[in-house]
PDB file of N, CA and C in Angstrom:
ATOM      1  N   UNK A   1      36.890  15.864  26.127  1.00  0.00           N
ATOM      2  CA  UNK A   1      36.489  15.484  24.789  1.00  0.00           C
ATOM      3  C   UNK A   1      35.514  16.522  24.243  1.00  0.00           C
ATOM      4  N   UNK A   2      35.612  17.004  23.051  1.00  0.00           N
ATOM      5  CA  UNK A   2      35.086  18.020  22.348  1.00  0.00           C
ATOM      6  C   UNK A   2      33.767  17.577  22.012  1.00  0.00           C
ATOM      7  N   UNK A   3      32.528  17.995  22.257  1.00  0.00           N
ATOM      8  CA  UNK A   3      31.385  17.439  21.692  1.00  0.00           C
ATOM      9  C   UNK A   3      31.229  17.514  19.872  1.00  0.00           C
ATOM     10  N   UNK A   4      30.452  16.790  19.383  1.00  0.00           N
ATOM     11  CA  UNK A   4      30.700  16.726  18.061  1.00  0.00           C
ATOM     12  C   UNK A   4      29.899  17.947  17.470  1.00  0.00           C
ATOM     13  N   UNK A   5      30.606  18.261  16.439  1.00  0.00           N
ATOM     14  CA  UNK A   5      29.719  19.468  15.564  1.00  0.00           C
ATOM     15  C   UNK A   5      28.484  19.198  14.602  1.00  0.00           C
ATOM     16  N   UNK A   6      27.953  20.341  14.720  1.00  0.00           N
ATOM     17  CA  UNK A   6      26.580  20.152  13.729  1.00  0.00           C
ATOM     18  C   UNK A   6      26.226  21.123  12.769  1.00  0.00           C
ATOM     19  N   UNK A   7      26.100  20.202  11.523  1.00  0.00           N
ATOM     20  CA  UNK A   7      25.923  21.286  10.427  1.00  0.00           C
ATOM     21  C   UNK A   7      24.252  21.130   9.822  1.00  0.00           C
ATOM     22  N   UNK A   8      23.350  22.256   9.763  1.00  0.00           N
ATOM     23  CA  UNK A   8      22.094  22.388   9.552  1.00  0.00           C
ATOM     24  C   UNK A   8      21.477  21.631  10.612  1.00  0.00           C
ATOM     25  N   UNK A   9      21.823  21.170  11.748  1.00  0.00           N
ATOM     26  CA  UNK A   9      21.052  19.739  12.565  1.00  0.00           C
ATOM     27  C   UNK A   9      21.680  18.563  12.258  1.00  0.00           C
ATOM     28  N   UNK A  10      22.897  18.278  11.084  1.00  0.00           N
ATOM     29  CA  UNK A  10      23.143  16.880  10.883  1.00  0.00           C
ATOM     30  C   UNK A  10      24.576  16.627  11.626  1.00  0.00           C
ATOM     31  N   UNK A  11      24.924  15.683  12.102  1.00  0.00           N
ATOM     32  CA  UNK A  11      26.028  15.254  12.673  1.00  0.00           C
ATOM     33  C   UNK A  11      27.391  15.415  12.029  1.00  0.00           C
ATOM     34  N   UNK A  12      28.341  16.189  12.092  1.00  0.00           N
ATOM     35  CA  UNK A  12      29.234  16.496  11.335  1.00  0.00           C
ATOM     36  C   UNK A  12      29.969  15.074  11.234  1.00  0.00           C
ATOM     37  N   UNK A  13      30.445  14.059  12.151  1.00  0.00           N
ATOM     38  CA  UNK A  13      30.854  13.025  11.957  1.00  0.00           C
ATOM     39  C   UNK A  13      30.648  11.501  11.099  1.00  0.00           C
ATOM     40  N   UNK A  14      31.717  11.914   9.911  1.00  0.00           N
ATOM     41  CA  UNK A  14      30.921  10.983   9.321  1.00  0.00           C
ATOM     42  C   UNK A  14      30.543  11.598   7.895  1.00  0.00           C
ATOM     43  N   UNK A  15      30.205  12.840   7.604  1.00  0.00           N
ATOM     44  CA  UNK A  15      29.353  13.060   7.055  1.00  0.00           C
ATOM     45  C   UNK A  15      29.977  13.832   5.646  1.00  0.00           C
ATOM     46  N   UNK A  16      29.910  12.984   4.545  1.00  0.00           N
ATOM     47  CA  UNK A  16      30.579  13.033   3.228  1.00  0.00           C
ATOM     48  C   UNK A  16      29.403  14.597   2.629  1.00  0.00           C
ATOM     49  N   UNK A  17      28.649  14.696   2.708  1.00  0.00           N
ATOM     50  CA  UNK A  17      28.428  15.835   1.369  1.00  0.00           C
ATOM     51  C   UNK A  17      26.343  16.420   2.387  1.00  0.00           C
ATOM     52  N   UNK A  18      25.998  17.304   1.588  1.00  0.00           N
ATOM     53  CA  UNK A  18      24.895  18.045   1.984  1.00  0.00           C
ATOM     54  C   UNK A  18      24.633  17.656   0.440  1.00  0.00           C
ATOM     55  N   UNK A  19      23.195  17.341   0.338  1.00  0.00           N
ATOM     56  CA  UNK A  19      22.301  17.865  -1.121  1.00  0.00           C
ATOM     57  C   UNK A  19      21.640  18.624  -0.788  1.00  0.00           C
ATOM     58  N   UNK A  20      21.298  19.912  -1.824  1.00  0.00           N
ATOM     59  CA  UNK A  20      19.883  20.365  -1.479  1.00  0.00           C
ATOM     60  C   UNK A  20      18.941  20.765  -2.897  1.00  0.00           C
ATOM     61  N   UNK A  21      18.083  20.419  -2.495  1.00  0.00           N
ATOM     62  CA  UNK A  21      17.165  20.161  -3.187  1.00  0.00           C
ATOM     63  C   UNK A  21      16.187  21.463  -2.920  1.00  0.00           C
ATOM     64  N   UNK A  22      16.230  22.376  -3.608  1.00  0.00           N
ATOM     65  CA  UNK A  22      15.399  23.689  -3.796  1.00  0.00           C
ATOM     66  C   UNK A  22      14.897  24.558  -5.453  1.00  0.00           C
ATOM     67  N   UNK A  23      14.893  24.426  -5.964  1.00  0.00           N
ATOM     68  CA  UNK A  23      15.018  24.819  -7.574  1.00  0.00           C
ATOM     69  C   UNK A  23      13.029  23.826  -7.862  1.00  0.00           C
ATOM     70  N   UNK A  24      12.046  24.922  -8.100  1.00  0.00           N
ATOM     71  CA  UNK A  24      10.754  23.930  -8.299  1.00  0.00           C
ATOM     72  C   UNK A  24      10.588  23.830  -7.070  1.00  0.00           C
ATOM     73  N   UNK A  25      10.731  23.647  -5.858  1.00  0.00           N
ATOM     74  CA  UNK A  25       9.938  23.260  -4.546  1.00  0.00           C
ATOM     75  C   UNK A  25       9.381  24.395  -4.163  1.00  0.00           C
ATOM     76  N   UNK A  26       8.132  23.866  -3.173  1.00  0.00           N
ATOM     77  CA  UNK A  26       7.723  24.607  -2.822  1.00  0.00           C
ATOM     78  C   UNK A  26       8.499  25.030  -0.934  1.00  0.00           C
ATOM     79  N   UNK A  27       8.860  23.723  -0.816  1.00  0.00           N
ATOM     80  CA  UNK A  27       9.817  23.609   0.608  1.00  0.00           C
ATOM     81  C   UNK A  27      11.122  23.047   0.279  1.00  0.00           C
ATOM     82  N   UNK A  28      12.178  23.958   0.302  1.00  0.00           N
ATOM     83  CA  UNK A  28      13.602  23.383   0.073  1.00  0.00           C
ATOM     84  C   UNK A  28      13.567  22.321   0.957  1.00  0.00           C
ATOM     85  N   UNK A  29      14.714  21.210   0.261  1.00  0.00           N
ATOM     86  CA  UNK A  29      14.758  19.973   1.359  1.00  0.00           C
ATOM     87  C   UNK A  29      16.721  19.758   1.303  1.00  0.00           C
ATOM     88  N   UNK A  30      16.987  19.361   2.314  1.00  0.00           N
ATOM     89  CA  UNK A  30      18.441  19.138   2.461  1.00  0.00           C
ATOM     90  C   UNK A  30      18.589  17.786   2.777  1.00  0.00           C
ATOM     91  N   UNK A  31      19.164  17.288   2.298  1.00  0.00           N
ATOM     92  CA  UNK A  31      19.200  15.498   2.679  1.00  0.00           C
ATOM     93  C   UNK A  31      21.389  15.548   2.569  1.00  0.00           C
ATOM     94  N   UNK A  32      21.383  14.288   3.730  1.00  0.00           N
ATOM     95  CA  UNK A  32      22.745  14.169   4.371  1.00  0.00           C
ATOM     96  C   UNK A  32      23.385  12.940   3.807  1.00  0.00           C
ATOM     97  N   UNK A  33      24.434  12.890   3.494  1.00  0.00           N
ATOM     98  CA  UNK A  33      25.026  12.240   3.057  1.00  0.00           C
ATOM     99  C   UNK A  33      26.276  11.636   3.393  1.00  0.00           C
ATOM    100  N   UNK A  34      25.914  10.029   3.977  1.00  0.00           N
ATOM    101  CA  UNK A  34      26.796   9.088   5.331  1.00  0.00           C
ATOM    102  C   UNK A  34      27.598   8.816   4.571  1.00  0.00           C
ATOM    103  N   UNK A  35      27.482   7.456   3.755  1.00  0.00           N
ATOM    104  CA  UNK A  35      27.927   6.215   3.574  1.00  0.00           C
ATOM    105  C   UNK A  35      27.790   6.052   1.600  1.00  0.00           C
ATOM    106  N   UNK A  36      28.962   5.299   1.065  1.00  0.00           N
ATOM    107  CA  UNK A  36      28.722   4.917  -0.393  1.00  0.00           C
ATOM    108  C   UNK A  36      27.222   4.620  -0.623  1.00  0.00           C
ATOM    109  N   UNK A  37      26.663   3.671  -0.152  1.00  0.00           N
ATOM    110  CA  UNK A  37      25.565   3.239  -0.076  1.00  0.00           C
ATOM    111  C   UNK A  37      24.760   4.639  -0.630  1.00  0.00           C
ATOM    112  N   UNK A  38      24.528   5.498   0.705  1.00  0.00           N
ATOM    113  CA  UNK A  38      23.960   7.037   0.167  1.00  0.00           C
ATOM    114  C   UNK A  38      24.429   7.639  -1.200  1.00  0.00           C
ATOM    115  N   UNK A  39      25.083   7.647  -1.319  1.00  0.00           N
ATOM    116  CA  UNK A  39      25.481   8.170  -2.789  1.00  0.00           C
ATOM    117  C   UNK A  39      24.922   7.419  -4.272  1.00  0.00           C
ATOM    118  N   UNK A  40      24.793   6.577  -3.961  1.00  0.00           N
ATOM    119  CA  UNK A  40      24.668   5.231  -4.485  1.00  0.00           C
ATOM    120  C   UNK A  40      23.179   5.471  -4.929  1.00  0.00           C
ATOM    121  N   UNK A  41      22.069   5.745  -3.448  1.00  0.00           N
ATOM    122  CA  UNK A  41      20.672   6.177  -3.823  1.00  0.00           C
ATOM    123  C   UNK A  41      20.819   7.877  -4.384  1.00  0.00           C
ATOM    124  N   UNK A  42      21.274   9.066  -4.113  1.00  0.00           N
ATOM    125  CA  UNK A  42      21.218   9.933  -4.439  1.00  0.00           C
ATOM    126  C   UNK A  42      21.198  10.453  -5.588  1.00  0.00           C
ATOM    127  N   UNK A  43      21.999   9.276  -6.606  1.00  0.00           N
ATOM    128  CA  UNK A  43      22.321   9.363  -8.026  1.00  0.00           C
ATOM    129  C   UNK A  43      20.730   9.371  -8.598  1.00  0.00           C
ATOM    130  N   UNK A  44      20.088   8.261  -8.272  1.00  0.00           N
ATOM    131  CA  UNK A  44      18.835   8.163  -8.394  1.00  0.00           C
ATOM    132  C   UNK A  44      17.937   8.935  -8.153  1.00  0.00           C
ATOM    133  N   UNK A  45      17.729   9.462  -6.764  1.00  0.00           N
ATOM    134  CA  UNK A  45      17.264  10.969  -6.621  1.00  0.00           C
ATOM    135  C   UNK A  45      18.003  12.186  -7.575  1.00  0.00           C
ATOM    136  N   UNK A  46      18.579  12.488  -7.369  1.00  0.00           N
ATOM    137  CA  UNK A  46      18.677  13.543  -7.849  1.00  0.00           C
ATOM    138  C   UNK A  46      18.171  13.853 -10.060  1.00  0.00           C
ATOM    139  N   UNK A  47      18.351  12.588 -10.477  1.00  0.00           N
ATOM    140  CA  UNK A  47      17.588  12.738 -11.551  1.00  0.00           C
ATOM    141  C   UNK A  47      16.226  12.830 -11.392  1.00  0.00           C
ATOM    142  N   UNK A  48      15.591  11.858 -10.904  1.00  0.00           N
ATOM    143  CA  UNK A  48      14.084  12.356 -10.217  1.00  0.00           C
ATOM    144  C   UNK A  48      14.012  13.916 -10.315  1.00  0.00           C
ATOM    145  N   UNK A  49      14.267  14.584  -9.700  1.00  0.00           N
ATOM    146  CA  UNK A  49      14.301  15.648  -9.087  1.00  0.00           C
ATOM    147  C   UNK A  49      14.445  16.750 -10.068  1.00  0.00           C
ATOM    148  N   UNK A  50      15.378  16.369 -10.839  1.00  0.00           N
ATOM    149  CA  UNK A  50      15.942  17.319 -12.214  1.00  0.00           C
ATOM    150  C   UNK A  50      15.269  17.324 -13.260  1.00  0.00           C
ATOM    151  N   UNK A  51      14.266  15.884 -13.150  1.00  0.00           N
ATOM    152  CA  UNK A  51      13.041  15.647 -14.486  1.00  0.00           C
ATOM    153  C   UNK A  51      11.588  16.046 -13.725  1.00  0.00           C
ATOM    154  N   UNK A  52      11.875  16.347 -12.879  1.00  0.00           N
ATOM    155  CA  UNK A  52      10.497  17.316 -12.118  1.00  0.00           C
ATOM    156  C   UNK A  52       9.462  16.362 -11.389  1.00  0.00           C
ATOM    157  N   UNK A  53       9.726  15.341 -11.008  1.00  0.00           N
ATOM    158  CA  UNK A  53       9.119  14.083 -10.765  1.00  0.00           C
ATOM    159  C   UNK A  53       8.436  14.198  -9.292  1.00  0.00           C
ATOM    160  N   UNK A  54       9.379  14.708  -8.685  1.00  0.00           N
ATOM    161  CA  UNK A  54       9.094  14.536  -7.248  1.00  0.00           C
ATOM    162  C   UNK A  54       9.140  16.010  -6.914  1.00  0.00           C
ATOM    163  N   UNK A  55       7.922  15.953  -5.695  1.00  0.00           N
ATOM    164  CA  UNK A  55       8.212  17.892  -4.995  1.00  0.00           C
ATOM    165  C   UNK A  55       8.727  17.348  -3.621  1.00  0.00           C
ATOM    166  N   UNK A  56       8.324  18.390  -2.879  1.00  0.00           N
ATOM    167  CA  UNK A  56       8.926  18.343  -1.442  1.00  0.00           C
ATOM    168  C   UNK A  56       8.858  17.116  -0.319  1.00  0.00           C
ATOM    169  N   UNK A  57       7.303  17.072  -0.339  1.00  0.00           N
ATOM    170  CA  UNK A  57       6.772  15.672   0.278  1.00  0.00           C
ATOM    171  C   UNK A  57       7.423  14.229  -0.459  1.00  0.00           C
ATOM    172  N   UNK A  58       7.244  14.272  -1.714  1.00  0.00           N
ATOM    173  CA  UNK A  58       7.653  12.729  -2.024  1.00  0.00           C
ATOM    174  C   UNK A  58       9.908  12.537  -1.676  1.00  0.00           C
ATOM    175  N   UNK A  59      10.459  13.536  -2.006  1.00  0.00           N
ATOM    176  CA  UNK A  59      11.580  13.439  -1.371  1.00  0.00           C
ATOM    177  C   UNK A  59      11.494  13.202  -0.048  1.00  0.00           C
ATOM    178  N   UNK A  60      10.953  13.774   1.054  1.00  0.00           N
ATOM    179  CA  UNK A  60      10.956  13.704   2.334  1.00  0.00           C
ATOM    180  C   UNK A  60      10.339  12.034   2.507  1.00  0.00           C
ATOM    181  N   UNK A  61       9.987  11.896   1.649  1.00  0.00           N
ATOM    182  CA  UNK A  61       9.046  10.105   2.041  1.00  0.00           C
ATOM    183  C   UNK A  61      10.275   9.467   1.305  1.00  0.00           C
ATOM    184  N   UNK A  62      10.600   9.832   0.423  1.00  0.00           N
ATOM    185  CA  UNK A  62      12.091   8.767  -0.117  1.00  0.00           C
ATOM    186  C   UNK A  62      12.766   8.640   0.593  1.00  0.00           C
ATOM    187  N   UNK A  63      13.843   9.655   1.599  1.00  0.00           N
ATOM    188  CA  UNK A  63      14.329   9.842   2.449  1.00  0.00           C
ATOM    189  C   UNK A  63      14.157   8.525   3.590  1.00  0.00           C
ATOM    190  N   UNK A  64      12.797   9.109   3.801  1.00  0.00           N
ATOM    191  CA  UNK A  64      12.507   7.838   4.837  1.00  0.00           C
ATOM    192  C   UNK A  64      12.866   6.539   4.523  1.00  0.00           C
ATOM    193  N   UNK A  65      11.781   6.555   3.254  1.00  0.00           N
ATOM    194  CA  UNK A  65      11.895   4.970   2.786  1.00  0.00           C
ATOM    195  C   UNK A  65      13.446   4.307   2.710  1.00  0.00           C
ATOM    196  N   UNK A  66      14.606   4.968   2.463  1.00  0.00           N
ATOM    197  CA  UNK A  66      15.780   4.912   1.937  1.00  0.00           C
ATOM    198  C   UNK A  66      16.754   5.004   3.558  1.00  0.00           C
ATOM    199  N   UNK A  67      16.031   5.514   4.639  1.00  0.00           N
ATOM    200  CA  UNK A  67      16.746   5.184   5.466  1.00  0.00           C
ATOM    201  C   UNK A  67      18.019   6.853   5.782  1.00  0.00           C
ATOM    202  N   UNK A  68      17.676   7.726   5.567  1.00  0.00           N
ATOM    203  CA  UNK A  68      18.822   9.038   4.684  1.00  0.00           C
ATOM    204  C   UNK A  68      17.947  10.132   5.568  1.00  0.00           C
ATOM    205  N   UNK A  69      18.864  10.718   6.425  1.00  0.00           N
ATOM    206  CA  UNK A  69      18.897  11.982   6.822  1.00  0.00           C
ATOM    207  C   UNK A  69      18.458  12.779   6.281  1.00  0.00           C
ATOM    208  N   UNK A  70      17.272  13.852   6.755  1.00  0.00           N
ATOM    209  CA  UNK A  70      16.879  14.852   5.601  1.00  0.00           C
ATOM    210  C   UNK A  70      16.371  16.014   6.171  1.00  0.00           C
ATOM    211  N   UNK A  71      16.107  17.476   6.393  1.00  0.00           N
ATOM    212  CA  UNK A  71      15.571  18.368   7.456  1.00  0.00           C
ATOM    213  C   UNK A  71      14.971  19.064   5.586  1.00  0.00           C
ATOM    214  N   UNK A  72      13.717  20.193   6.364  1.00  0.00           N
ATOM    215  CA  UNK A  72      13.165  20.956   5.500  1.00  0.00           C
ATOM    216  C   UNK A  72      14.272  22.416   5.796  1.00  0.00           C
ATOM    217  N   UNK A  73      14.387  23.530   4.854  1.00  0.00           N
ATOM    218  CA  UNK A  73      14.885  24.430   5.443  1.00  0.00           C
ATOM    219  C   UNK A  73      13.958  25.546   5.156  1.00  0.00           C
ATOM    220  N   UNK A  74      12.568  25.477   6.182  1.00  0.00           N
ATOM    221  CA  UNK A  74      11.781  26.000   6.438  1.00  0.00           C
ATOM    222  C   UNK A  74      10.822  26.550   7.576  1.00  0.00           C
ATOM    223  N   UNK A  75      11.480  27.734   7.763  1.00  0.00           N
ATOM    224  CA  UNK A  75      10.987  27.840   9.040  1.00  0.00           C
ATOM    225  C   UNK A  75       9.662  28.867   9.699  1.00  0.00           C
ATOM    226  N   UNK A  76       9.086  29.152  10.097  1.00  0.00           N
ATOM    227  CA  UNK A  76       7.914  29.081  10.666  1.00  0.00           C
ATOM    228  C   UNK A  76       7.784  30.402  12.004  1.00  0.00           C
ATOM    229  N   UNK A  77       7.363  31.439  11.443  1.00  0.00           N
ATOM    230  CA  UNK A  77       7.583  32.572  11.793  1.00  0.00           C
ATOM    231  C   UNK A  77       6.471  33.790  12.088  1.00  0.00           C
ATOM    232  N   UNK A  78       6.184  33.960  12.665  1.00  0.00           N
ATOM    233  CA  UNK A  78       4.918  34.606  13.175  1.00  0.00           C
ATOM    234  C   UNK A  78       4.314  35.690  11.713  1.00  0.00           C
ATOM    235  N   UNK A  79       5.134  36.252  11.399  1.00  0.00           N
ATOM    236  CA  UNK A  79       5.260  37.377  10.628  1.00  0.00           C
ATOM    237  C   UNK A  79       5.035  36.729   9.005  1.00  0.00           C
ATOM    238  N   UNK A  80       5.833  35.367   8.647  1.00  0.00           N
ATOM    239  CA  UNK A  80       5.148  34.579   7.499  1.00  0.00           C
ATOM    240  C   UNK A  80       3.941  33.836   8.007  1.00  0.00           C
ATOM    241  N   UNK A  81       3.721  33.892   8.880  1.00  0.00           N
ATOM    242  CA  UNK A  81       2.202  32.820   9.185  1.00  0.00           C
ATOM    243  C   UNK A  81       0.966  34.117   8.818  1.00  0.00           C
ATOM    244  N   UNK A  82       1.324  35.126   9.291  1.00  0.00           N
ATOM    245  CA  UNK A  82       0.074  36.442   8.714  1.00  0.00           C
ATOM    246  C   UNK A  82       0.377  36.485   7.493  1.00  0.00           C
ATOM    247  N   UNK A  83       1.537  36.751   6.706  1.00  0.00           N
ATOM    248  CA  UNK A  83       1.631  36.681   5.641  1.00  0.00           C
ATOM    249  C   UNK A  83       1.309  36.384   4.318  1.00  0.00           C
ATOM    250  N   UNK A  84       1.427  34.543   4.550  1.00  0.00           N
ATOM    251  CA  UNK A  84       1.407  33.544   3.442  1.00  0.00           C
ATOM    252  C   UNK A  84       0.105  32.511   4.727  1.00  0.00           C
ATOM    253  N   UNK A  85      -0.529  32.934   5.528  1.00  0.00           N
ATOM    254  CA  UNK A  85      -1.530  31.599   6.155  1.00  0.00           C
ATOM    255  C   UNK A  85      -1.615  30.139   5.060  1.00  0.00           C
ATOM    256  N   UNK A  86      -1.524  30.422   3.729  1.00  0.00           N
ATOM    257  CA  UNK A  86      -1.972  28.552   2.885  1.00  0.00           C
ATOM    258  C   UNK A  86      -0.448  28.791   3.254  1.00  0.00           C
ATOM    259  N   UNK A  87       0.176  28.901   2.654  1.00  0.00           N
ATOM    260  CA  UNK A  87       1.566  28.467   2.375  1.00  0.00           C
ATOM    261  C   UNK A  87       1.966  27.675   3.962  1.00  0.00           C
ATOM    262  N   UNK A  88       1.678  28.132   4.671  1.00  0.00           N
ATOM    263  CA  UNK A  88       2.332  27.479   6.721  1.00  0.00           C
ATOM    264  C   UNK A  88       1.411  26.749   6.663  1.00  0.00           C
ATOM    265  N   UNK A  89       0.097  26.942   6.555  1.00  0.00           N
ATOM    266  CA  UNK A  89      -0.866  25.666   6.384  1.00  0.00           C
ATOM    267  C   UNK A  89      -0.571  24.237   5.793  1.00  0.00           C
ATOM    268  N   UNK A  90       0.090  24.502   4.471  1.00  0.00           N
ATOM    269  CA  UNK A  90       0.463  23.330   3.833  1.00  0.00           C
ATOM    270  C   UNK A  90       1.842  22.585   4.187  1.00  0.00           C
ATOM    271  N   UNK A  91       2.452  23.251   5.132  1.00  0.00           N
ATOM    272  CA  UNK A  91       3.590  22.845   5.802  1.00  0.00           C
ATOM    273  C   UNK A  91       3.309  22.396   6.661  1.00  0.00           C
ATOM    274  N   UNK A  92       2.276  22.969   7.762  1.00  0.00           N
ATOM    275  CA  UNK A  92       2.220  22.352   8.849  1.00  0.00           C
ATOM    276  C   UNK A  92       1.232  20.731   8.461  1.00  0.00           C
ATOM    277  N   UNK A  93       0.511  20.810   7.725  1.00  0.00           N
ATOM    278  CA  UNK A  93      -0.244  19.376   7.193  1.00  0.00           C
ATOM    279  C   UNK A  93       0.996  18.426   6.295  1.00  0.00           C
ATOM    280  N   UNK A  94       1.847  19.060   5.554  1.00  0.00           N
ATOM    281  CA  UNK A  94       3.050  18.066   5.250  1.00  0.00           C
ATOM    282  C   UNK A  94       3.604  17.766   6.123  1.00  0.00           C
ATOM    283  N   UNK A  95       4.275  17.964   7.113  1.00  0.00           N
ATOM    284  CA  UNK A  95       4.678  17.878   8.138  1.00  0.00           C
ATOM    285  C   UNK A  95       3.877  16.701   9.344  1.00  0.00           C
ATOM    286  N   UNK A  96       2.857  16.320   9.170  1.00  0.00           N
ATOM    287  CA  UNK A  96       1.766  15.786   9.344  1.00  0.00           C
ATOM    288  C   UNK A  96       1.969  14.328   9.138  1.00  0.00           C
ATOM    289  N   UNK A  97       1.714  14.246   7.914  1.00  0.00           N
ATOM    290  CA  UNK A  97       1.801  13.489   6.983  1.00  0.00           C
ATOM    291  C   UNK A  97       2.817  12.779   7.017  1.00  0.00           C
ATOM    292  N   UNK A  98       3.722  13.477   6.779  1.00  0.00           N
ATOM    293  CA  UNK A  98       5.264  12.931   7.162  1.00  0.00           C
ATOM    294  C   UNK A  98       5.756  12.384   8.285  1.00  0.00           C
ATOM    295  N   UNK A  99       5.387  12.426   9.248  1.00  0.00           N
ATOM    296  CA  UNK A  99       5.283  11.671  10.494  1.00  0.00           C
ATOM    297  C   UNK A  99       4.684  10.604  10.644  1.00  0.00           C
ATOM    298  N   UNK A 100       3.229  10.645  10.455  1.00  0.00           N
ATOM    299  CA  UNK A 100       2.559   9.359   9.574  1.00  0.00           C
ATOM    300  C   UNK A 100       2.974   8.410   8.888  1.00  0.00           C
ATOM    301  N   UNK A 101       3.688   9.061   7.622  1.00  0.00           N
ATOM    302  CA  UNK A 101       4.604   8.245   6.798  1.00  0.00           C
ATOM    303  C   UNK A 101       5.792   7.098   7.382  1.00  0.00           C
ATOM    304  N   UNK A 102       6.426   7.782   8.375  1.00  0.00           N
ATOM    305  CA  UNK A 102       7.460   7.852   9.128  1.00  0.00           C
ATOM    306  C   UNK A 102       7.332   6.510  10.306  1.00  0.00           C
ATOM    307  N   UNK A 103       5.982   6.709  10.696  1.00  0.00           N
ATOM    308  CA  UNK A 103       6.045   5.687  11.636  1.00  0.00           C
ATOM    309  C   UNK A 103       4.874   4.394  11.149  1.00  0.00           C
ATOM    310  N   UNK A 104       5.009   4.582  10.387  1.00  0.00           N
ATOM    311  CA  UNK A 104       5.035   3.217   9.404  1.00  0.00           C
ATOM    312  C   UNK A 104       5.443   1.918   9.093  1.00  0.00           C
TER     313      UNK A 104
END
């Protein structure tokens, strides 16, 4: 039996559509898309999103709240950490936060 495939980290099985959410963020966000249900909330997000409502963190907490697959596509690199130090700073404290949020 073939192990299942993975696209960005998300489970290929199953899995109707990718959003991503980058345009205004300061951290692109990719959220996965299962079930009608998901689509169903996304409609809703994604106007959010288009009227400038929400940045990186409050998607990543919708996500949660909503139950919806979601990864940052941001990664963390010796060479941007000398670089940009606030910018990895404020990732690594969102990131934080979001866990917090998370186990809630």
């Amino acid at each position: 039996m073939k192990p299942a495939g993975r696209i960005l980290g998300f489970r290929e099985e199953g899995l109707r559509g990718l959003h991503f959410y980058i345009k205004g963020l300061e951290f692109p966000v990719v959220a996965a898309e299962y079930s009608e249900r998901d689509a169903m909330c996304f409609k809703y997000l994604d106007e959010n999103v288009k009227k400038g409502l929400m940045d990186s963190e409050s998607i990543c907490q919708w996500c949660i709240s909503h139950e919806i697959y979601f990864t940052l596509l941001y990664g963390i690199r010796l060479s941007h950490v000398i670089r940009y130090p606030g910018k990895t700073w404020r990732f690594i404290r969102m990131r934080v936060r979001l866990k917090n949020y998370a186990v809630r």
